[in-house]
N, C-alpha and C. Protein backbone atom coordinates (compact mmCIF):
# COMPACT_ATOMS: atom_id res chain seq x y z
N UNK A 1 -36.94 7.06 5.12
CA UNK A 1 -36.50 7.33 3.77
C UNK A 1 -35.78 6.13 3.14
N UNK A 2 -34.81 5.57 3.57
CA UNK A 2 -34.32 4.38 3.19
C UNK A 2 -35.23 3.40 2.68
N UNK A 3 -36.87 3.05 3.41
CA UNK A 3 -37.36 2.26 2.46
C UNK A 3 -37.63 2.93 1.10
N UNK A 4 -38.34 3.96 1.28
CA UNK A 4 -38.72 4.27 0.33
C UNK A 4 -38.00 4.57 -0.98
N UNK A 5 -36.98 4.67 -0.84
CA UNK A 5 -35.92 4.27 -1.77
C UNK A 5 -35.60 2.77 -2.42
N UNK A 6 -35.42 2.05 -1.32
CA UNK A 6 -35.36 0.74 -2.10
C UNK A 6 -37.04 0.40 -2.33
N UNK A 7 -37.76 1.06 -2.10
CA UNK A 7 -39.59 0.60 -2.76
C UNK A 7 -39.15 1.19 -4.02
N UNK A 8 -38.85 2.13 -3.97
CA UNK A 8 -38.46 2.96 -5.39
C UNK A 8 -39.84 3.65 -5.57
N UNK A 9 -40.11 4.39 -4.53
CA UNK A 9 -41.54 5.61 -4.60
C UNK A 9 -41.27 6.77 -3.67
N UNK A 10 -40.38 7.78 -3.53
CA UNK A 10 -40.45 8.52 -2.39
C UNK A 10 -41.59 9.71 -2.94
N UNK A 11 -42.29 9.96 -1.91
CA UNK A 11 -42.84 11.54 -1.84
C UNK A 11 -42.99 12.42 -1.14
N UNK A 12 -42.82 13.78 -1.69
CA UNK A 12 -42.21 14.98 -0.44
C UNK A 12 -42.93 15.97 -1.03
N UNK A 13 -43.15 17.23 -0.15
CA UNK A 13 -43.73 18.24 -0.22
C UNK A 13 -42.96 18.95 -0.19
N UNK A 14 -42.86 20.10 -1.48
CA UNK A 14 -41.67 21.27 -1.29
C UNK A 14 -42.90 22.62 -1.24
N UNK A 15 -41.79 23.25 -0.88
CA UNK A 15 -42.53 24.96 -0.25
C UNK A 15 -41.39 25.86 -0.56
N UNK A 16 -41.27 25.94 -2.05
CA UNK A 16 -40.62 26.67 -2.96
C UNK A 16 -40.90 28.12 -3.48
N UNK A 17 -40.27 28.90 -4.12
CA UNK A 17 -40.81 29.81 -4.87
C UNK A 17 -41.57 29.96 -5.88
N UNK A 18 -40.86 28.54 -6.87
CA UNK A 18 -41.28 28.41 -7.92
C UNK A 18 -41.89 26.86 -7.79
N UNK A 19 -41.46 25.68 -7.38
CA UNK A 19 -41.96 24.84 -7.04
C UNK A 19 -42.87 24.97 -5.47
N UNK A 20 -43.96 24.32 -5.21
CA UNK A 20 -44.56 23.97 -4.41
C UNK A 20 -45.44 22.53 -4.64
N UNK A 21 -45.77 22.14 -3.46
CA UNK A 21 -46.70 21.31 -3.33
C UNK A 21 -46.42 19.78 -3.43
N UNK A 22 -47.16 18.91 -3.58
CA UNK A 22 -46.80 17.51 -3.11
C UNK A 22 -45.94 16.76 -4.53
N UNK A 23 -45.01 16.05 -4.42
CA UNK A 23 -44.20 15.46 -5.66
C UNK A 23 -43.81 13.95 -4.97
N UNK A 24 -43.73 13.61 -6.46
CA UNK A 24 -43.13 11.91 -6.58
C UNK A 24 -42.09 11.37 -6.98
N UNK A 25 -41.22 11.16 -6.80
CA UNK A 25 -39.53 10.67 -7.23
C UNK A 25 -39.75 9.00 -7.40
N UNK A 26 -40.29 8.44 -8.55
CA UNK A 26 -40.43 6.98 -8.73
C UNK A 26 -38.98 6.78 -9.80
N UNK A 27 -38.90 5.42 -9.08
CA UNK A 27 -37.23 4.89 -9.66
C UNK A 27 -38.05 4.12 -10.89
N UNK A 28 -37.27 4.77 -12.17
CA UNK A 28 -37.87 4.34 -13.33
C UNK A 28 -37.00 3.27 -14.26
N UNK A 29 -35.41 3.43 -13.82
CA UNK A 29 -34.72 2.31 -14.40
C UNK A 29 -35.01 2.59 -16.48
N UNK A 30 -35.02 3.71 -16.47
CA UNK A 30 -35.16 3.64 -17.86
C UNK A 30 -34.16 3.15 -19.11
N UNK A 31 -33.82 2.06 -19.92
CA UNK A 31 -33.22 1.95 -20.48
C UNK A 31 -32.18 1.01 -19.56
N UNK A 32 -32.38 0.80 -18.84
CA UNK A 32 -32.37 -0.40 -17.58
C UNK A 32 -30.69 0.72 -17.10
N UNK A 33 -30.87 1.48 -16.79
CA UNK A 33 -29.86 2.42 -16.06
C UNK A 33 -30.98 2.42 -14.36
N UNK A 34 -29.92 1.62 -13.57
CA UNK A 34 -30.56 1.99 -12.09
C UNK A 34 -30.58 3.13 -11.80
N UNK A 35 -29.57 4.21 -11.97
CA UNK A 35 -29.56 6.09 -11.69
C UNK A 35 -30.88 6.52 -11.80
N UNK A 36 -32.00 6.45 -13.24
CA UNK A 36 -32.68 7.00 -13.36
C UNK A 36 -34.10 6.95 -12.41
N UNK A 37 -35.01 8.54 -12.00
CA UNK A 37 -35.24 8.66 -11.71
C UNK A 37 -36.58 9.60 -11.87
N UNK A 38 -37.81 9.73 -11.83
CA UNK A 38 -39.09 10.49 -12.69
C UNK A 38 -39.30 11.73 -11.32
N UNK A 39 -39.08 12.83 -11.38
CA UNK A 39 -40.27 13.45 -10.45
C UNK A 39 -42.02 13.99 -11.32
N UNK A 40 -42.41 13.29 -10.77
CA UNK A 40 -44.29 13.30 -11.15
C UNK A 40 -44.40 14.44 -9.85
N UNK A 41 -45.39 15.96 -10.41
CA UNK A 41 -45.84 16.33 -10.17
C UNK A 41 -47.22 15.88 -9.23
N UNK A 42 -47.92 16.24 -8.28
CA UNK A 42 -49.04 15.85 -7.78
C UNK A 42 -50.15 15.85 -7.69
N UNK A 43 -51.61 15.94 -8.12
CA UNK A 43 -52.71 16.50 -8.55
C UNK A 43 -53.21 17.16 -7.19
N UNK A 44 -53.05 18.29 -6.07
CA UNK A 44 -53.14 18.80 -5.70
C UNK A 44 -53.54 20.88 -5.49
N UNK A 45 -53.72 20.96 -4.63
CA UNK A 45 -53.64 22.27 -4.98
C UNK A 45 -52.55 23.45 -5.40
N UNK A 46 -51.63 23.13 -5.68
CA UNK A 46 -50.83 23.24 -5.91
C UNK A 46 -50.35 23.11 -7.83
N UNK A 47 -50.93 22.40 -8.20
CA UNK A 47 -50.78 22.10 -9.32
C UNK A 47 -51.14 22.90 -10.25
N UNK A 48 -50.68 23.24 -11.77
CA UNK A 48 -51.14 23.82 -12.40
C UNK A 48 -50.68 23.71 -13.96
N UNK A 49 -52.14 22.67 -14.40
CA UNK A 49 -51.37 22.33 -15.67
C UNK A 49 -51.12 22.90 -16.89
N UNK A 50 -51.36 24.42 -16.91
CA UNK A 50 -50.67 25.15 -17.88
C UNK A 50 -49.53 25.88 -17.07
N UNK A 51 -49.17 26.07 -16.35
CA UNK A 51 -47.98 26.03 -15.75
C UNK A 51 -46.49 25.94 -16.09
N UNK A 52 -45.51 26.30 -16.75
CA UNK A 52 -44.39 26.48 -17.15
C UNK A 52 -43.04 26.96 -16.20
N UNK A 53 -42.47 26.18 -15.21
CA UNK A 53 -41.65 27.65 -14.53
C UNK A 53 -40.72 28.03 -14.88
N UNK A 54 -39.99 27.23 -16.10
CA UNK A 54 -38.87 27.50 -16.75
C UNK A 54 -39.25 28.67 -17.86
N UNK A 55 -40.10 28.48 -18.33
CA UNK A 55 -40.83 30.05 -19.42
C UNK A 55 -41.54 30.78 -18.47
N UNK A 56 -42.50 30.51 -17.13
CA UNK A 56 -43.40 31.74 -16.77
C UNK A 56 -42.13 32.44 -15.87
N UNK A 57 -41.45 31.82 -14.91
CA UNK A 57 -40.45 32.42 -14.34
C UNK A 57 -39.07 31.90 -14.54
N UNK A 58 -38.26 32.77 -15.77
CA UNK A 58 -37.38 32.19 -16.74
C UNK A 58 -35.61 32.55 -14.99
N UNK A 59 -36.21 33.49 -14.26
CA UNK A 59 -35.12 33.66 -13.66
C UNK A 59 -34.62 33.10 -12.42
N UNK A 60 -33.65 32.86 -12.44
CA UNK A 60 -33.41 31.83 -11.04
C UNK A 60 -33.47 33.14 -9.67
N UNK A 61 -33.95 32.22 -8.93
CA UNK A 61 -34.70 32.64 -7.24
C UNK A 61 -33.36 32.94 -6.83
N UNK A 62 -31.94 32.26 -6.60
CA UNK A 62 -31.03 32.26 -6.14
C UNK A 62 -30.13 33.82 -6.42
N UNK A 63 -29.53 34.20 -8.31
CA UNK A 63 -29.20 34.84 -8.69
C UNK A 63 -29.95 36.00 -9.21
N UNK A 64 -31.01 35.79 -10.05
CA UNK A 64 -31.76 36.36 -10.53
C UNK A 64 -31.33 36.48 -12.09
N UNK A 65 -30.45 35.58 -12.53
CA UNK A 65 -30.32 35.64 -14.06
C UNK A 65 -31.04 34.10 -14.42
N UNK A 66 -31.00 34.31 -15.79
CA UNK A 66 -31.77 33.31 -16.53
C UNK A 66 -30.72 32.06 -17.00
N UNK A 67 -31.44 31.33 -17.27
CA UNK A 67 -30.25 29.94 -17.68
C UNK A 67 -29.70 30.62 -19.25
N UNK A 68 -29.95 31.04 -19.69
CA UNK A 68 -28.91 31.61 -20.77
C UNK A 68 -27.95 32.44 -20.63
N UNK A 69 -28.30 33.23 -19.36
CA UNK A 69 -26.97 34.70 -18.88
C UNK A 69 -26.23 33.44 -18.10
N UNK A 70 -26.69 32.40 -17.37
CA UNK A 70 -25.82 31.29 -16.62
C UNK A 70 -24.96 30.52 -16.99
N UNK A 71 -25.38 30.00 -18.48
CA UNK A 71 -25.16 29.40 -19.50
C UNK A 71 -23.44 30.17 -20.09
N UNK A 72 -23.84 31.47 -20.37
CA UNK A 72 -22.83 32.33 -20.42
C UNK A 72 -21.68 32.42 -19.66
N UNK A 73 -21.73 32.48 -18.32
CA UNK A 73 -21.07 32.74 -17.36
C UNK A 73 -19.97 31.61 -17.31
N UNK A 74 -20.44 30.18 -17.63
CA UNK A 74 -19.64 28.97 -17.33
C UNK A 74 -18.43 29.08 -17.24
N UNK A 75 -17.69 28.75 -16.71
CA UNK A 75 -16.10 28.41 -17.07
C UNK A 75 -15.81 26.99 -16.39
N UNK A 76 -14.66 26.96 -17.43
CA UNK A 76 -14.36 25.43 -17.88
C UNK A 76 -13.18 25.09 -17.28
């Protein structure tokens, strides 16, 4: 892992609920900020480019509320 970090290309396979399948974390330096970082989806089976998981499955796996009841909840 360490190289692939300083290559600035890692890729990993998640086995998610809502995510699955093969992904790309390329160091993109956008706006010349070293932090930034892209995950690219993978053209695999897995993929699906009408696909939404924030609108098809609006509720989190963890709680089961949506980022707006979460959103709500905050405290400061």
């Amino acid at each position: 892992m360490p190289e692939a970090i300083t290559a600035g290309h890692i890729r990993v396979r998640l086995r998610g609920q809502k995510l699955s399948g093969g992904y790309s974390l390329i160091h993109a330096k956008l706006g010349g900020e070293d932090k930034n970082w892209l995950l690219v989806k993978e053209a695999d089976d897995a993929a699906d480019p009408q696909g939404n998981p924030v609108v098809d499955q609006p509720r989190s796996v963890k709680s089961g509320l949506t980022i707006q009841e979460l959103e709500g909840k905050r405290s400061f």
